[in-house]
Protein backbone atom coordinates (compact mmCIF):
# COMPACT_ATOMS: atom_id res chain seq x y z
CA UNK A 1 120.58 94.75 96.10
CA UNK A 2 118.95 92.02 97.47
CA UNK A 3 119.05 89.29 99.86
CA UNK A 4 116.45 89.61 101.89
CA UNK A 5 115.80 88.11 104.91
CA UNK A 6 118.24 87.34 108.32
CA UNK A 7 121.67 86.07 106.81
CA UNK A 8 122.07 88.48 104.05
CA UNK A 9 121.95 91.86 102.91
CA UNK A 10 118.79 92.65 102.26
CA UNK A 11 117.55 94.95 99.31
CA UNK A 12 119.13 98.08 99.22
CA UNK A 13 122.00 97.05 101.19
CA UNK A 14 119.86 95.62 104.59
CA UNK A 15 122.43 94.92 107.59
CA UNK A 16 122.95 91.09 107.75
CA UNK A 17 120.90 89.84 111.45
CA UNK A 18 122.99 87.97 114.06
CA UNK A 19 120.17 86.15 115.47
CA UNK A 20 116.62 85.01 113.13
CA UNK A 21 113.55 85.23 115.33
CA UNK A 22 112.15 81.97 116.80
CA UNK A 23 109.65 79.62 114.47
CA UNK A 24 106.97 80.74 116.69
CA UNK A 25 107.34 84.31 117.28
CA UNK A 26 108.12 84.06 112.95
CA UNK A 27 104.54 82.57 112.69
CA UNK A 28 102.91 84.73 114.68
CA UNK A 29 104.52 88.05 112.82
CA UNK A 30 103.06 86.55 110.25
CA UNK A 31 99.65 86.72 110.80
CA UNK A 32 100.43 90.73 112.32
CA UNK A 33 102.24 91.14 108.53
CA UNK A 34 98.95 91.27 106.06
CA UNK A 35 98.60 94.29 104.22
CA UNK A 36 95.06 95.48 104.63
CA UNK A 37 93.80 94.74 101.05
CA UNK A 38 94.92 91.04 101.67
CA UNK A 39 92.01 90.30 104.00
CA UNK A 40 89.34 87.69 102.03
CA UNK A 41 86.04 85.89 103.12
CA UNK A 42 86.76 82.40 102.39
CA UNK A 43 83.08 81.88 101.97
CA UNK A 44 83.52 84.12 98.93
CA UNK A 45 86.56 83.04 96.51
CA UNK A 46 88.44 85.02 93.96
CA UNK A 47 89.68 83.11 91.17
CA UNK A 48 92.74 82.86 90.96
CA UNK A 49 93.45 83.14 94.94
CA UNK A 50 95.04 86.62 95.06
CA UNK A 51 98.96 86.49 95.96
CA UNK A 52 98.98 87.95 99.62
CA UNK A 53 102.07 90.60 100.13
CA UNK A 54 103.26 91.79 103.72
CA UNK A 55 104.48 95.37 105.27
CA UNK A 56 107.75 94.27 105.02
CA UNK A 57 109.95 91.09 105.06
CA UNK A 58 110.41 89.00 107.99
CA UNK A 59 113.65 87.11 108.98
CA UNK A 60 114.22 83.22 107.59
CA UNK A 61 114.21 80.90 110.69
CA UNK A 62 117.83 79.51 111.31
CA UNK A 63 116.61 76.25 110.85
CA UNK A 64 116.39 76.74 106.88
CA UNK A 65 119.36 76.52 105.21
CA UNK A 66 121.23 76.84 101.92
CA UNK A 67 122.94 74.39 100.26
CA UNK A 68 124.06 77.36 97.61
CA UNK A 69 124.28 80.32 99.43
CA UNK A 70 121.77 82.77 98.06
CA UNK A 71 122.83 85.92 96.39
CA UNK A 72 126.83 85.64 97.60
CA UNK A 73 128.07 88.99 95.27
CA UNK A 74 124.58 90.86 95.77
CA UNK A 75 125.39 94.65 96.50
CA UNK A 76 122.63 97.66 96.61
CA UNK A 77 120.94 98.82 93.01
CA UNK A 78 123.05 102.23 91.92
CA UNK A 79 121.58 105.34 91.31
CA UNK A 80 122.07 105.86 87.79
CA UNK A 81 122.97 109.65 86.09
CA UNK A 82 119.44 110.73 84.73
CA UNK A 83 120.28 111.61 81.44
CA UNK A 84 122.37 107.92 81.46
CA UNK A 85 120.98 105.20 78.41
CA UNK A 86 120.39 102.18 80.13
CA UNK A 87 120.17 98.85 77.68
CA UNK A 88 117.99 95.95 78.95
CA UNK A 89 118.63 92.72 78.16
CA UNK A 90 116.29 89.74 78.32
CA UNK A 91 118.40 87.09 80.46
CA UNK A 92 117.37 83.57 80.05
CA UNK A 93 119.11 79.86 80.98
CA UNK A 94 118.28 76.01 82.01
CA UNK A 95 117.70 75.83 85.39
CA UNK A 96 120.92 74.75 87.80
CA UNK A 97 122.98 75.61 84.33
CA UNK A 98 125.96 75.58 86.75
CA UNK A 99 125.62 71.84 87.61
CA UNK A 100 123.74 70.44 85.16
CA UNK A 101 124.57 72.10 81.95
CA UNK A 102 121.69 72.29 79.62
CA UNK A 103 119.81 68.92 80.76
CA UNK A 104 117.34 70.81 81.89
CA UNK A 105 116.97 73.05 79.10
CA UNK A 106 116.24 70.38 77.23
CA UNK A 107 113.00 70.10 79.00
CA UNK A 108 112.37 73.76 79.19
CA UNK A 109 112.75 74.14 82.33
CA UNK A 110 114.28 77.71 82.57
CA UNK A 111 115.30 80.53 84.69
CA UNK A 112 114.71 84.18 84.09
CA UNK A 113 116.74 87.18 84.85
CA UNK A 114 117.13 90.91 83.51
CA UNK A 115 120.53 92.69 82.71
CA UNK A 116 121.01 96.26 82.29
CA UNK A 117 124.45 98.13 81.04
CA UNK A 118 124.74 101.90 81.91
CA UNK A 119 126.22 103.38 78.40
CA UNK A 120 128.33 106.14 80.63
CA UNK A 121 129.73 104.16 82.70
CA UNK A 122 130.14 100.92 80.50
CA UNK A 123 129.39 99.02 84.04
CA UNK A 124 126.71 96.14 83.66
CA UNK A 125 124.48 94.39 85.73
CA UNK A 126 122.23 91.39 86.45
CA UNK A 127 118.91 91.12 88.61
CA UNK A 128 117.05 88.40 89.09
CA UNK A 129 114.01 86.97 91.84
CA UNK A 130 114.35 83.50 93.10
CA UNK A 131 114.27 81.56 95.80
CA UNK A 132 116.77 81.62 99.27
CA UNK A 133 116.81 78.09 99.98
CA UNK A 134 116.08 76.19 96.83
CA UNK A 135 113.66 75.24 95.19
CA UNK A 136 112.76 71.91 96.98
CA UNK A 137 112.45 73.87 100.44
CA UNK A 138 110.37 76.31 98.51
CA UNK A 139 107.67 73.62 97.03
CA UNK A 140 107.52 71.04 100.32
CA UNK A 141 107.73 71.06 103.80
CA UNK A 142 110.49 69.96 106.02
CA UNK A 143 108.11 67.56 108.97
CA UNK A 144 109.81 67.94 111.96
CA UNK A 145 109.99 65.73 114.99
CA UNK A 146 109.37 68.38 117.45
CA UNK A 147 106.94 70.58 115.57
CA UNK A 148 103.10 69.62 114.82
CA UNK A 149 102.82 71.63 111.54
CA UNK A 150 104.68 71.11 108.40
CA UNK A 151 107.42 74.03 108.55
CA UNK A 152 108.41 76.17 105.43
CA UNK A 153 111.57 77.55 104.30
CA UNK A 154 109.62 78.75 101.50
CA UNK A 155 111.24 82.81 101.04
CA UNK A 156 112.00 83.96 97.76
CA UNK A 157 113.88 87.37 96.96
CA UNK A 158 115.68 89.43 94.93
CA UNK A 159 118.77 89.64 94.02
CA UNK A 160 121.24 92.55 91.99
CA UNK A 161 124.70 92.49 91.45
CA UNK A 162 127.76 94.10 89.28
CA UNK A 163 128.81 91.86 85.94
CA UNK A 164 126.69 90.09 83.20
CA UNK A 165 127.56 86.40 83.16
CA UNK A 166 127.94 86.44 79.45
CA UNK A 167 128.91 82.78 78.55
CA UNK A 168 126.41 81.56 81.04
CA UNK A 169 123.37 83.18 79.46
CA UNK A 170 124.75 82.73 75.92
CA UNK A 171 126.04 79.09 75.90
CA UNK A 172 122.35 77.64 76.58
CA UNK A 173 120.19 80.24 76.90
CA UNK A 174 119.52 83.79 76.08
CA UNK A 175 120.98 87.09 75.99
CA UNK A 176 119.41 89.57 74.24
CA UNK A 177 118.48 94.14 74.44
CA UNK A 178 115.00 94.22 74.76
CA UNK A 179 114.52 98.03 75.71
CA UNK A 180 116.88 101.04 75.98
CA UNK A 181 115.87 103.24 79.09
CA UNK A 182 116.80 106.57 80.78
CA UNK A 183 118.71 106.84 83.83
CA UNK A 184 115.74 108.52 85.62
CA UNK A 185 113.73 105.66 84.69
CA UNK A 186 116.08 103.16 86.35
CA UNK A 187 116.06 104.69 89.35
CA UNK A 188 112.28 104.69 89.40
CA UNK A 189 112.13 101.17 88.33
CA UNK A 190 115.02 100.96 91.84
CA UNK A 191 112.61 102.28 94.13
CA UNK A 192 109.77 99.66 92.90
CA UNK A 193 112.19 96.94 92.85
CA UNK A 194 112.80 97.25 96.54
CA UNK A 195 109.05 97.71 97.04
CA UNK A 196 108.37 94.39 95.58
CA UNK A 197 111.01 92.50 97.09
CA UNK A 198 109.71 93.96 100.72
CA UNK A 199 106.19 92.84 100.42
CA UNK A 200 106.18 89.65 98.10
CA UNK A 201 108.25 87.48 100.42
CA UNK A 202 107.33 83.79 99.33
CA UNK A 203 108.16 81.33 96.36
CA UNK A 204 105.52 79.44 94.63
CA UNK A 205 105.84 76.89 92.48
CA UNK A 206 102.81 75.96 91.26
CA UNK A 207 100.28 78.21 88.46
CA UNK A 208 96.81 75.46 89.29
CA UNK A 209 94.30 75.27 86.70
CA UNK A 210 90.92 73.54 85.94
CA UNK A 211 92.45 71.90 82.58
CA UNK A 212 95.04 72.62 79.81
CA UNK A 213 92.52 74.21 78.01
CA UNK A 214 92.78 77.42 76.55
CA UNK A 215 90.62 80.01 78.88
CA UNK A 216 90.43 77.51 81.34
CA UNK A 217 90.13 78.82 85.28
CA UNK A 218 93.17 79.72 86.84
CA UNK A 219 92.81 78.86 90.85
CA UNK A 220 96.85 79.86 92.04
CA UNK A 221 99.19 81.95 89.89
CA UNK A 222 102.89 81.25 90.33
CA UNK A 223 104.93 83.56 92.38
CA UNK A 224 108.78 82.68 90.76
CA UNK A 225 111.54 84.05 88.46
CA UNK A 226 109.93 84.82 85.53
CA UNK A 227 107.08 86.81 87.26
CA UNK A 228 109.64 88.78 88.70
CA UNK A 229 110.76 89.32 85.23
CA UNK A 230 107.39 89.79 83.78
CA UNK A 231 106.13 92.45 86.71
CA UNK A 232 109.42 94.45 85.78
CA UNK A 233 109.05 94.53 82.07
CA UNK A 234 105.50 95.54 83.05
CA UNK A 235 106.96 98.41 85.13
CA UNK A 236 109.31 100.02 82.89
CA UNK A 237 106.39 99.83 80.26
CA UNK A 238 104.30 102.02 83.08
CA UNK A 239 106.89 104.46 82.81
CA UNK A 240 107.57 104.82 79.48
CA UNK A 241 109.83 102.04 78.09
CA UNK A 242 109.04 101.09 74.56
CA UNK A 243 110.23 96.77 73.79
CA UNK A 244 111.57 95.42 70.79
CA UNK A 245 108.95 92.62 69.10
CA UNK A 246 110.41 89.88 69.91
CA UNK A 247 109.76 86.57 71.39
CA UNK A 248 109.65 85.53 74.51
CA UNK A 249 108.95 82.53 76.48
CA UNK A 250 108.79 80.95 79.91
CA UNK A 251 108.68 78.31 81.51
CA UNK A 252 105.49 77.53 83.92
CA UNK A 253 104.66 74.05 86.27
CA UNK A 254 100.89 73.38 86.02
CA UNK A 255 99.23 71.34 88.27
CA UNK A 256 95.19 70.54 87.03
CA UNK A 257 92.63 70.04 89.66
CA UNK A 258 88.74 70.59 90.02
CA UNK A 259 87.68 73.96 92.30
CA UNK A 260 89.76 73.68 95.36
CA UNK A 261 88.43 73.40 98.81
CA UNK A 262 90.15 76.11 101.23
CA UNK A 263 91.09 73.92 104.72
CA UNK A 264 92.58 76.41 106.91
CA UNK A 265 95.67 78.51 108.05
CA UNK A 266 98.75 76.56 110.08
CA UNK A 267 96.82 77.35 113.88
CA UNK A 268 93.28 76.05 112.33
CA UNK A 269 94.61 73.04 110.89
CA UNK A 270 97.50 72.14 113.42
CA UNK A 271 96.77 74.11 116.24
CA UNK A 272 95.12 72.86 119.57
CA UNK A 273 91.63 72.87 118.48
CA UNK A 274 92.51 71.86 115.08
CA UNK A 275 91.31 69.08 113.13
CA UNK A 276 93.70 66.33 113.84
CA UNK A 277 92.57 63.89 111.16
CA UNK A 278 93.08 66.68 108.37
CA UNK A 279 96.50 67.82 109.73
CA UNK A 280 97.28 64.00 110.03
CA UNK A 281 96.49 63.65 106.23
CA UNK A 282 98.20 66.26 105.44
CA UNK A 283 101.75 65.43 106.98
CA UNK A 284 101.04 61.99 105.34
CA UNK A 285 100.82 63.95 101.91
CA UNK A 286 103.66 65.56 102.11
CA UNK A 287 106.20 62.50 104.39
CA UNK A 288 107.19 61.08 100.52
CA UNK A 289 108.94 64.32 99.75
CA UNK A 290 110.98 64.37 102.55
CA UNK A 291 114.79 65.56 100.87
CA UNK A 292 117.32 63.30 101.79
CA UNK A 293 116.00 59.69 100.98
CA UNK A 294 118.38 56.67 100.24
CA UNK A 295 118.08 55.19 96.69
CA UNK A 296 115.26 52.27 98.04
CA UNK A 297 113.53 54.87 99.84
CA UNK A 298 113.36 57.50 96.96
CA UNK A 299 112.03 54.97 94.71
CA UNK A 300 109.68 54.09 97.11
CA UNK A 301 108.41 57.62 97.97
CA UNK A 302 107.82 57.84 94.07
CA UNK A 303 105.00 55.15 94.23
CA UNK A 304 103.72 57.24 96.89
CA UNK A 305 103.11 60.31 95.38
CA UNK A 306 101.98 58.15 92.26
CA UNK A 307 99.57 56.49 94.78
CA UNK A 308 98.63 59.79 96.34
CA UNK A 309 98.73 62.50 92.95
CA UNK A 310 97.65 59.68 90.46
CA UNK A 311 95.27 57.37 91.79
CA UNK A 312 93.87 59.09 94.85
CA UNK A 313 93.88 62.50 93.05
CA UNK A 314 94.97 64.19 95.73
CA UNK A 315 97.15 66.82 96.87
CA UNK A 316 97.74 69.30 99.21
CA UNK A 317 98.45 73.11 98.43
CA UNK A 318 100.24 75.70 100.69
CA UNK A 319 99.28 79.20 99.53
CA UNK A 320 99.24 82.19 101.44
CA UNK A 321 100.29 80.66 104.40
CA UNK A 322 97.06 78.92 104.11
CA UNK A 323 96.33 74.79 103.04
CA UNK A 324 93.84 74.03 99.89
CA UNK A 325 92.71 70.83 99.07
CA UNK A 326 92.87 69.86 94.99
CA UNK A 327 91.06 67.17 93.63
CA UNK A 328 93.46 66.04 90.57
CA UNK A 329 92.47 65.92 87.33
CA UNK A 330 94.05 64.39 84.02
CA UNK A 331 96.77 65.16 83.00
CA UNK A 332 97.44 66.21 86.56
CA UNK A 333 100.84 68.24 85.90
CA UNK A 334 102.48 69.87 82.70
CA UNK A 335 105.48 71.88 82.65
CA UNK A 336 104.67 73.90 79.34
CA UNK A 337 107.50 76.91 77.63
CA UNK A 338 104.53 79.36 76.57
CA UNK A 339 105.22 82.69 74.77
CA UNK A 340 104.25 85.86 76.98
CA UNK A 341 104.97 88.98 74.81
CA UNK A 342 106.67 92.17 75.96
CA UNK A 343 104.44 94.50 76.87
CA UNK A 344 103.46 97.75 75.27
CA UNK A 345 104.37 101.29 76.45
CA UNK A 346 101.67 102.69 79.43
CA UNK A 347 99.58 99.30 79.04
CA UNK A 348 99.66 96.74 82.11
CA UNK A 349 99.65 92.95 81.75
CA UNK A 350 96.98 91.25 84.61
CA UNK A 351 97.99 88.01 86.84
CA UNK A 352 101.42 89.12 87.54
């Protein structure tokens, strides 16, 4: 399955695209793309902000690129025998495992995946949700000479290929059966799968809440790995799949602010009639993450965002193709590794 988007195969086996659209005519598809049920008053909030999903996927601008090419062995999802016993395991590991080892799983700081083995064929396979050109591109803005508006290489996507990676998983993470499944139950779970990927296009980071408290507001949900993980366990429980009791945990990046203040979509903000102080203090938000800094200028763009996050309390959301204001509160952010069981058979988990 899955790459989606211009220089891969997209879900299902998508032709690759010789040529991405232009960054304007991409912006303005956009704004065509909304599903019907995504339109909101901004006068009249919905906490948290509801994740916005498309008619179908739009190609990445050539400008955003890949320093690891996404999905490189992806191929379409099989159709599976129906009366085949599919095993589901729970796939787990630090984040950049492949360069890093398990430094970051020493913070918690995890990604999420799903394996299944077809017990007819003996064939395995993983499938996993994350983002096309990394996870920097996917959190900030590149600010462009030539442009006016911050511009986003922010797609996310899913991706399924042949083989189970067993030492990877294993060695710092997890690999463990969480469900057994039909064959006819795969395929249904297939047919979602490509659903999903089509319509929820864009990586966020970021789950934004009023305070670590428990039952605290939630203003954004994340849109990442483990969601992907969480709205397919929640799927195969919809039709039918019954989950070992067992523990499981993820790993989420909280930001805490007061009730954010909604500022606008990218024409509102940046356009011709736009408000140029706002857009100005936005770009200025966001300059300090700007990849690619020298040691003295990295260290430098660090007292910045202190400055900006810490003392100023400020900071600048992108969600929805839309820009938020939050004004920061203590402790500001918190990467946390909280339990989120498996779900029962025919019940739904919300916020996913």
């Amino acid at each position: 399955m899955a790459q989606a988007g211009s220089a891969h195969r997209g879900v299902g086996g998508q032709r690759s695209a010789g040529a991405a659209s232009g960054c304007a005519l991409w912006r303005w598809a956009l704004a065509l793309l909304w599903l019907p049920t995504a339109a909101a008053d901004p006068s009249r909030r919905q906490w948290p902000v509801p994740y916005k999903r498309f008619s179908f996927r739009p190609e990445p601008d050539p400008y955003c690129q890949a320093k690891y090419t996404f999905c490189p062995t992806g191929s379409p999802i099989p159709v599976m025998k129906g009366d085949d016993v599919i095993e589901v395991f729970r796939l787990q590991a630090p984040v950049w495992e492949f360069k890093y080892g398990n430094l970051l799983g020493h913070l918690k700081i995890m990604h999420d995946a799903i394996g299944f083995k077809s017990t007819l064929t003996g064939k395995n396979y993983t499938m996993e949700w994350y983002e096309l050109f990394q996870l920097g591109n996917c959190t900030f803005p590149h600010l462009r000479p030539e442009m006016n508006a911050p511009f986003w290489c922010n797609q996310g996507a899913a991706c399924f290929f042949e083989g189970i990676d067993d030492i990877h998983w294993r060695e710092n993470g997890t690999l463990v059966l969480v469900a057994t499944i039909s064959g006819n139950t795969f395929n249904e779970m297939a047919k979602w799968v490509k659903r999903d990927n089509e319509t929820g296009i864009y990586y966020e980071t970021w789950t934004v809440q009023a305070s670590p408290a428990r039952g605290a507001e939630t203003w954004f949900e994340s849109y990442d790995c483990s969601k992907f993980v969480l709205r397919t366990y929640k799927k195969l429980a919809e039709l039918g799949a019954e989950f070992k009791k067992i523990e499981t945990n993820y790993t989420r990046i909280f930001l805490y602010s007061g009730e954010p203040t909604y500022l606008g979509n990218e024409t509102s903000v940046f356009g011709p009639t736009g408000n140029k102080t706002l857009a100005l203090a936005i770009k200025k938000f966001y300059y300090p993450f700007k990849p690619h800094w020298s040691t003295k200028e990295f260290l430098f763009s660090i007292l910045q965002i202190f400055d900006a996050v810490i003392i100023h309390r400020e900071f600048y959301l992108f969600y929805n193709f839309e820009y938020w204001f939050l004004p920061m509160k203590f402790p500001f952010i918190k990467v946390t590794y909280e339990e989120i069981p498996l779900p029962n058979r025919n019940k739904t988990l919300s916020g996913l």
